[in-house]
Protein backbone atom coordinates (compact mmCIF):
# COMPACT_ATOMS: atom_id res chain seq x y z
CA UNK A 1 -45.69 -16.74 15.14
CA UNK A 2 -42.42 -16.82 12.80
CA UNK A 3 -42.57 -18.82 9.26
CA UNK A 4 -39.93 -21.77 11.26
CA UNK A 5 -42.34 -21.64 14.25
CA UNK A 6 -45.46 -21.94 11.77
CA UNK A 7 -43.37 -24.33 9.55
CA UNK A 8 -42.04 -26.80 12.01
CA UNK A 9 -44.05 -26.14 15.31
CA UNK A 10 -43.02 -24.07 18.82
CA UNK A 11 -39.34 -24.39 20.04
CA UNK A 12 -38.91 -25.77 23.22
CA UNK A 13 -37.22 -23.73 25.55
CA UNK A 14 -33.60 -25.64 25.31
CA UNK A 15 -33.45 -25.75 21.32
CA UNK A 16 -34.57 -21.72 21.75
CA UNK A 17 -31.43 -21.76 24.11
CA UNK A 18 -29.01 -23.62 22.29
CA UNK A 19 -29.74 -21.64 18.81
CA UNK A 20 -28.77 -18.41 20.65
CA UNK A 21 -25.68 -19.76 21.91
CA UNK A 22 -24.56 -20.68 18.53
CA UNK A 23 -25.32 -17.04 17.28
CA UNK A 24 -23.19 -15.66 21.02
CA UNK A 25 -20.82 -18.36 19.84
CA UNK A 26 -20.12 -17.09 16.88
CA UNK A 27 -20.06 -13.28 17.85
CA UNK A 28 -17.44 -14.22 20.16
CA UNK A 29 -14.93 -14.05 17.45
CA UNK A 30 -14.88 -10.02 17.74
CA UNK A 31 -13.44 -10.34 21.47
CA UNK A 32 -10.42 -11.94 19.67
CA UNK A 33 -10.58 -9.08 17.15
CA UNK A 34 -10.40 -6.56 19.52
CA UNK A 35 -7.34 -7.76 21.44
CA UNK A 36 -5.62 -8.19 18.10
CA UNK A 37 -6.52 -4.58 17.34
CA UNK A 38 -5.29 -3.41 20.65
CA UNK A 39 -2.06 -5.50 19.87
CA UNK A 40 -1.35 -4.07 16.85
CA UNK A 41 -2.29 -0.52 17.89
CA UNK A 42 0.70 -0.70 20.93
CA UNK A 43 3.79 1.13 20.48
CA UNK A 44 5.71 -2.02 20.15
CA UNK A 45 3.13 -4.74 18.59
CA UNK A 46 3.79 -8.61 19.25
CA UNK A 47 2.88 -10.23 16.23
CA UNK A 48 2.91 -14.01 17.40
CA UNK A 49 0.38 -12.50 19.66
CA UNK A 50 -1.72 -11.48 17.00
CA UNK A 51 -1.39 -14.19 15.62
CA UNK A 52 -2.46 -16.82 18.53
CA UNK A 53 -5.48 -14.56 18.56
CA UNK A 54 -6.02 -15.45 14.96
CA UNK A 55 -5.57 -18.80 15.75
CA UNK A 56 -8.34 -18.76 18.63
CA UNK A 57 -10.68 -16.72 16.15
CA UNK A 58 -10.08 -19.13 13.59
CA UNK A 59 -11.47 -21.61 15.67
CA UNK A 60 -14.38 -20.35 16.59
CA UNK A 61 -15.36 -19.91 12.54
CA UNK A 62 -14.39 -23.13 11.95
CA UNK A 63 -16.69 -25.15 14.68
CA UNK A 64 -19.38 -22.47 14.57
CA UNK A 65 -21.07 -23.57 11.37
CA UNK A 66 -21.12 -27.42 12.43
CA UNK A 67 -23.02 -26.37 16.27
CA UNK A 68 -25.60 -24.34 13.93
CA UNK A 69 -26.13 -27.04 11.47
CA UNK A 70 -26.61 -29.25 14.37
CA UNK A 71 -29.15 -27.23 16.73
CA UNK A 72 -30.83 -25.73 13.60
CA UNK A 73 -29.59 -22.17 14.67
CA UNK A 74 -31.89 -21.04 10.87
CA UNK A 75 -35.34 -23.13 12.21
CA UNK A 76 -35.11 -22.11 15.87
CA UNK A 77 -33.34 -18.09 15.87
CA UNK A 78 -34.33 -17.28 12.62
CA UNK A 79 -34.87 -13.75 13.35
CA UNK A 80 -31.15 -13.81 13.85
CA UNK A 81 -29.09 -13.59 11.03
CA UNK A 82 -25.94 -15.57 11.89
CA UNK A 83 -24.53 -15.21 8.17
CA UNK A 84 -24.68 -11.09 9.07
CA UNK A 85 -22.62 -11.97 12.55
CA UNK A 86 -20.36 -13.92 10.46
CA UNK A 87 -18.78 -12.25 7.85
CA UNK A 88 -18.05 -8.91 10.05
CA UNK A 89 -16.15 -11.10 12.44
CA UNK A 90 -14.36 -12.89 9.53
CA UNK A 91 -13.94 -9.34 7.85
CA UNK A 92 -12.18 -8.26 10.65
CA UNK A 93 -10.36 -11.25 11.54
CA UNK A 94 -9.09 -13.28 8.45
CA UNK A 95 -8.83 -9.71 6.03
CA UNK A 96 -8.72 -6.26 8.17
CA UNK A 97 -6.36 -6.77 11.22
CA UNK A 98 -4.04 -9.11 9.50
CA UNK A 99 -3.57 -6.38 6.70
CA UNK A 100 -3.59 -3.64 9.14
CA UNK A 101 -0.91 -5.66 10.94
CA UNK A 102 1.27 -6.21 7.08
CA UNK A 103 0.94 -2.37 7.08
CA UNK A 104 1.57 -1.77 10.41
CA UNK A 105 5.05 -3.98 10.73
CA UNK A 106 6.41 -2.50 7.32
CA UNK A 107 6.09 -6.22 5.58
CA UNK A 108 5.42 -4.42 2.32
CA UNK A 109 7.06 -1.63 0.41
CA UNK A 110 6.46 2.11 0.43
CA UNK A 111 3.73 3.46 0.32
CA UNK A 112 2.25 0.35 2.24
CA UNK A 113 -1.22 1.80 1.62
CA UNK A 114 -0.92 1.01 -2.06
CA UNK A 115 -0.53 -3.07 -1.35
CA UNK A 116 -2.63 -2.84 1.16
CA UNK A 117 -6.02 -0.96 0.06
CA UNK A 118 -6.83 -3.38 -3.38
CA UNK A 119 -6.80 -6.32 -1.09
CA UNK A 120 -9.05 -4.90 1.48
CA UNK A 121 -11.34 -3.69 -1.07
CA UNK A 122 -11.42 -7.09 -3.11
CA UNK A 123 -12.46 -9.08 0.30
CA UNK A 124 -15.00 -6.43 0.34
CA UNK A 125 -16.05 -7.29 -2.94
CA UNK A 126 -15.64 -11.46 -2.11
CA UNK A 127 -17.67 -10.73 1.08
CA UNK A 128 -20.53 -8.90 -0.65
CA UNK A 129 -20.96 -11.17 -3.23
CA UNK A 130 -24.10 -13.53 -2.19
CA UNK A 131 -22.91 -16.40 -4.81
CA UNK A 132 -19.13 -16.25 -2.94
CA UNK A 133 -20.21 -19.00 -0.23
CA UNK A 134 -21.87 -21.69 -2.11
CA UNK A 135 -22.69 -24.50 0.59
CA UNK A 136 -24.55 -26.23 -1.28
CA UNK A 137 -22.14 -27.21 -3.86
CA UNK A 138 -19.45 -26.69 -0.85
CA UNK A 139 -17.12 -24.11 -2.22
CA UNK A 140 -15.64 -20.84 -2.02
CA UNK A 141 -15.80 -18.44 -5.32
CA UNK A 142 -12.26 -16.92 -5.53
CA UNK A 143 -9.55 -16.77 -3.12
CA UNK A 144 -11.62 -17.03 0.29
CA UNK A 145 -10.04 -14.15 2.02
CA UNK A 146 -7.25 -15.94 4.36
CA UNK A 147 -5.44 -13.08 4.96
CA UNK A 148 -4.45 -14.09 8.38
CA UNK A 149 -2.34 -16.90 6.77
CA UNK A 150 -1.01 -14.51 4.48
CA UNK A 151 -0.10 -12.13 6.90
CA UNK A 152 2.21 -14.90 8.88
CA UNK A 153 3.91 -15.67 6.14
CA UNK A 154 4.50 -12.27 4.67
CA UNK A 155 6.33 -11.93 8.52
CA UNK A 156 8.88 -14.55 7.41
CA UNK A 157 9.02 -13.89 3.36
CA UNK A 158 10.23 -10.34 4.90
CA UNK A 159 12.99 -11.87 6.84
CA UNK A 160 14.01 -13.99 4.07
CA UNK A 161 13.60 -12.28 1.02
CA UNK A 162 12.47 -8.69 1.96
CA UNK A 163 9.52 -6.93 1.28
CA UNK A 164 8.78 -6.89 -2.41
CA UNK A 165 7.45 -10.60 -2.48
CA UNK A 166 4.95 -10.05 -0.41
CA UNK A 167 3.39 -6.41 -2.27
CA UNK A 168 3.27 -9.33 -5.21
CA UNK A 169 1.62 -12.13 -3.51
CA UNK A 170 -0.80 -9.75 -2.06
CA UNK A 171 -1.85 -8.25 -4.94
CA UNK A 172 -2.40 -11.53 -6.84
CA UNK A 173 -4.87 -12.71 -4.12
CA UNK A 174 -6.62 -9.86 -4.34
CA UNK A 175 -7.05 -10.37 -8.11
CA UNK A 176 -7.79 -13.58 -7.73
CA UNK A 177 -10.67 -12.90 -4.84
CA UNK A 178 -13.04 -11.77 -7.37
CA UNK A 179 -12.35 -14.41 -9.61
CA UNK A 180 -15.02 -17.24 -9.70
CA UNK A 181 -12.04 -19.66 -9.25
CA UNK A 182 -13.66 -22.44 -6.71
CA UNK A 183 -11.95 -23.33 -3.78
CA UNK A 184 -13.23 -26.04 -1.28
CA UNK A 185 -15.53 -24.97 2.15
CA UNK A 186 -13.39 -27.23 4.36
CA UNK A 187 -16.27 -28.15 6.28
CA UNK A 188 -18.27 -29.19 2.96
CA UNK A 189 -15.44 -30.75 1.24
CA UNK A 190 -17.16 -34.07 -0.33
CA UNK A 191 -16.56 -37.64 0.82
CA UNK A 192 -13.79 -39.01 0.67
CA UNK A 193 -11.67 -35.77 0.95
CA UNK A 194 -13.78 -34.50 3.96
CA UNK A 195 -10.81 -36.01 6.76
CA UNK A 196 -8.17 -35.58 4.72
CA UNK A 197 -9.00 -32.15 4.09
CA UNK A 198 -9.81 -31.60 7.77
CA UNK A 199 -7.24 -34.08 8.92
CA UNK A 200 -4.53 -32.34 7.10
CA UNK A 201 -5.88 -28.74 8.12
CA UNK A 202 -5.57 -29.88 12.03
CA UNK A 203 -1.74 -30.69 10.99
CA UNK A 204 -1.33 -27.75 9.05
CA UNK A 205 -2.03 -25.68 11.94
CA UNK A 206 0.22 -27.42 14.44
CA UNK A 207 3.16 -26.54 11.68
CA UNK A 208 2.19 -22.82 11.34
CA UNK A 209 2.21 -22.62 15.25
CA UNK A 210 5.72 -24.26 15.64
CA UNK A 211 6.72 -21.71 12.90
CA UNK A 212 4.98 -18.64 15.20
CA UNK A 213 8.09 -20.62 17.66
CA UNK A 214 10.99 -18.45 16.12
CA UNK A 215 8.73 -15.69 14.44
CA UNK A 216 9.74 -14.30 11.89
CA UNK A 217 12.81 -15.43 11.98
CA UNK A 218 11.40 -19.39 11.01
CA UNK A 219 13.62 -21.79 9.15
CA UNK A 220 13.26 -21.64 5.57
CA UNK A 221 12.81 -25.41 5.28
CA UNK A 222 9.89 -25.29 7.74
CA UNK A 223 8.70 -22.76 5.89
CA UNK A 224 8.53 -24.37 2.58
CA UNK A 225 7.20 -27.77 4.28
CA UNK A 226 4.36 -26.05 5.52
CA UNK A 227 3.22 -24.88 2.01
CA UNK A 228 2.34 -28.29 1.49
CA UNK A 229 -1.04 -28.49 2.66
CA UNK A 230 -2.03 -25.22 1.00
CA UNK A 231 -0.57 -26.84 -2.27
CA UNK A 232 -2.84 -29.74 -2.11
CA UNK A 233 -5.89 -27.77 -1.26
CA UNK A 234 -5.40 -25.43 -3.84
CA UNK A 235 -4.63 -28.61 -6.75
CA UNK A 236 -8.27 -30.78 -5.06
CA UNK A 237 -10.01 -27.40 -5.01
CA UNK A 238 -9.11 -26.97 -8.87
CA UNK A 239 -9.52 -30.32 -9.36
CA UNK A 240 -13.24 -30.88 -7.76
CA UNK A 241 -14.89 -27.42 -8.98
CA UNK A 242 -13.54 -28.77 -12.54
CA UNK A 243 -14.87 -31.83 -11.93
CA UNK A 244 -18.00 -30.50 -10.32
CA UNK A 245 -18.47 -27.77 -13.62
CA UNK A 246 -18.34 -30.73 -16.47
CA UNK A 247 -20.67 -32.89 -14.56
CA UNK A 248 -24.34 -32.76 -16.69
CA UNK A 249 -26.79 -31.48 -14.86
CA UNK A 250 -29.81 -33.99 -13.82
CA UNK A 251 -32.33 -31.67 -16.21
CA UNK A 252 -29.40 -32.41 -18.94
């Protein structure tokens, strides 16, 4: 008999059931991988396409966590580790293919390896790093690896400005992923900025789909208004880890 089993007494059969699904759940994110790979690897790659499958994978990570806190995916499939599942799916999703697909499309200067490589090795660095994901206190240590948002706009910053931009952007995320710089677990953001953070994510998305519209060749001003969002989560993210660092501990 497992520790949970010991612990908390025998599973029935449908919370046994429902755990696993969670953990299938959540591996279903490297279907979406796949395609996007297979995209990418064609002789004449679609990037919205990549992108929608971003989009679908995207959702999967962000409704995954919630199903597992609910059916106790850690009490009842313990011998599972859904944290393993994860972060290769998110590896691949929010910081390999959308790099691969920057390198791939030419969004970044010559040789596109050298832009490329740091940030891949940074996430890998962000991703190892047990302290990165700290639920408890609900944040992200350094910049949380959204390289799939990155990627889409490094497709328009290209149009618009060319590539140089983006080698700069990149490599300033990838500095600042191993910097212990909080940023907010959108799922864990604290009341009351939980629905506004989610609320405004949910918008945020419909914008950067009605920009995939006309990709890469998006309106500037749509372009700009969409960096709101990631402007306000970025100034409460700052705002609540400072917060959360000055406030005494209870032993204090």
């Amino acid at each position: 008999m497992s520790e949970a089993h010991a612990a908390y007494g025998a599973p029935t059969a449908g919370q046994r059931a429902r755990a696993h699904a969670v953990h299938v759940y959540t591996a279903s994110g490297v279907a979406f991988a796949f395609l996007a790979a297979a995209e990418i690897a064609s002789p004449s790659p679609d990037p919205t396409r990549v992108f929608l499958l971003f989009v679908a994978a995207t959702l999967v990570d962000a409704t995954d966590g919630p199903l597992a806190r609910r059916w106790e995916v850690k009490r009842w499939a313990a011998q599972i580790d859904g944290r393993t599942i994860d972060d290769i799916v998110d590896y691949l999703t929010f910081t390999f293919l959308p790099l691969l697909l920057v390198w791939r499309m030419g969004w970044v200067p010559e040789p596109r390896a050298v832009w490329v490589v740091p940030a891949l090795i940074a996430s890998l660095f962000g991703f190892a790093n047990v302290g990165a994901k700290d639920e408890e206190a609900g944040f992200f240590l350094g910049f949380p690896s959204y390289w799939n948002v990155v990627a889409l706009y490094a497709g328009i910053w290209h149009h618009l400005y060319g590539p140089w931009v983006n080698a700069v952007v990149i490599l300033a995320l990838a500095a600042l992923t191993v910097v212990p710089i909080g940023f907010l677990y959108p799922n864990l953001a604290p009341r009351p900025w939980k629905i506004p953070v989610l609320a405004g994510a949910a918008l945020w998305l419909g914008v950067l789909l009605a920009m995939l519209r006309d990709f890469p060749e998006t309106p500037g001003w749509l372009m700009w208004l969409s960096l709101a969002y990631p402007a306000f989560y970025t100034a409460l993210s700052l705002k609540l880890r400072s917060s959360a660092v000055r406030r005494p501990s209870p032993a204090d």
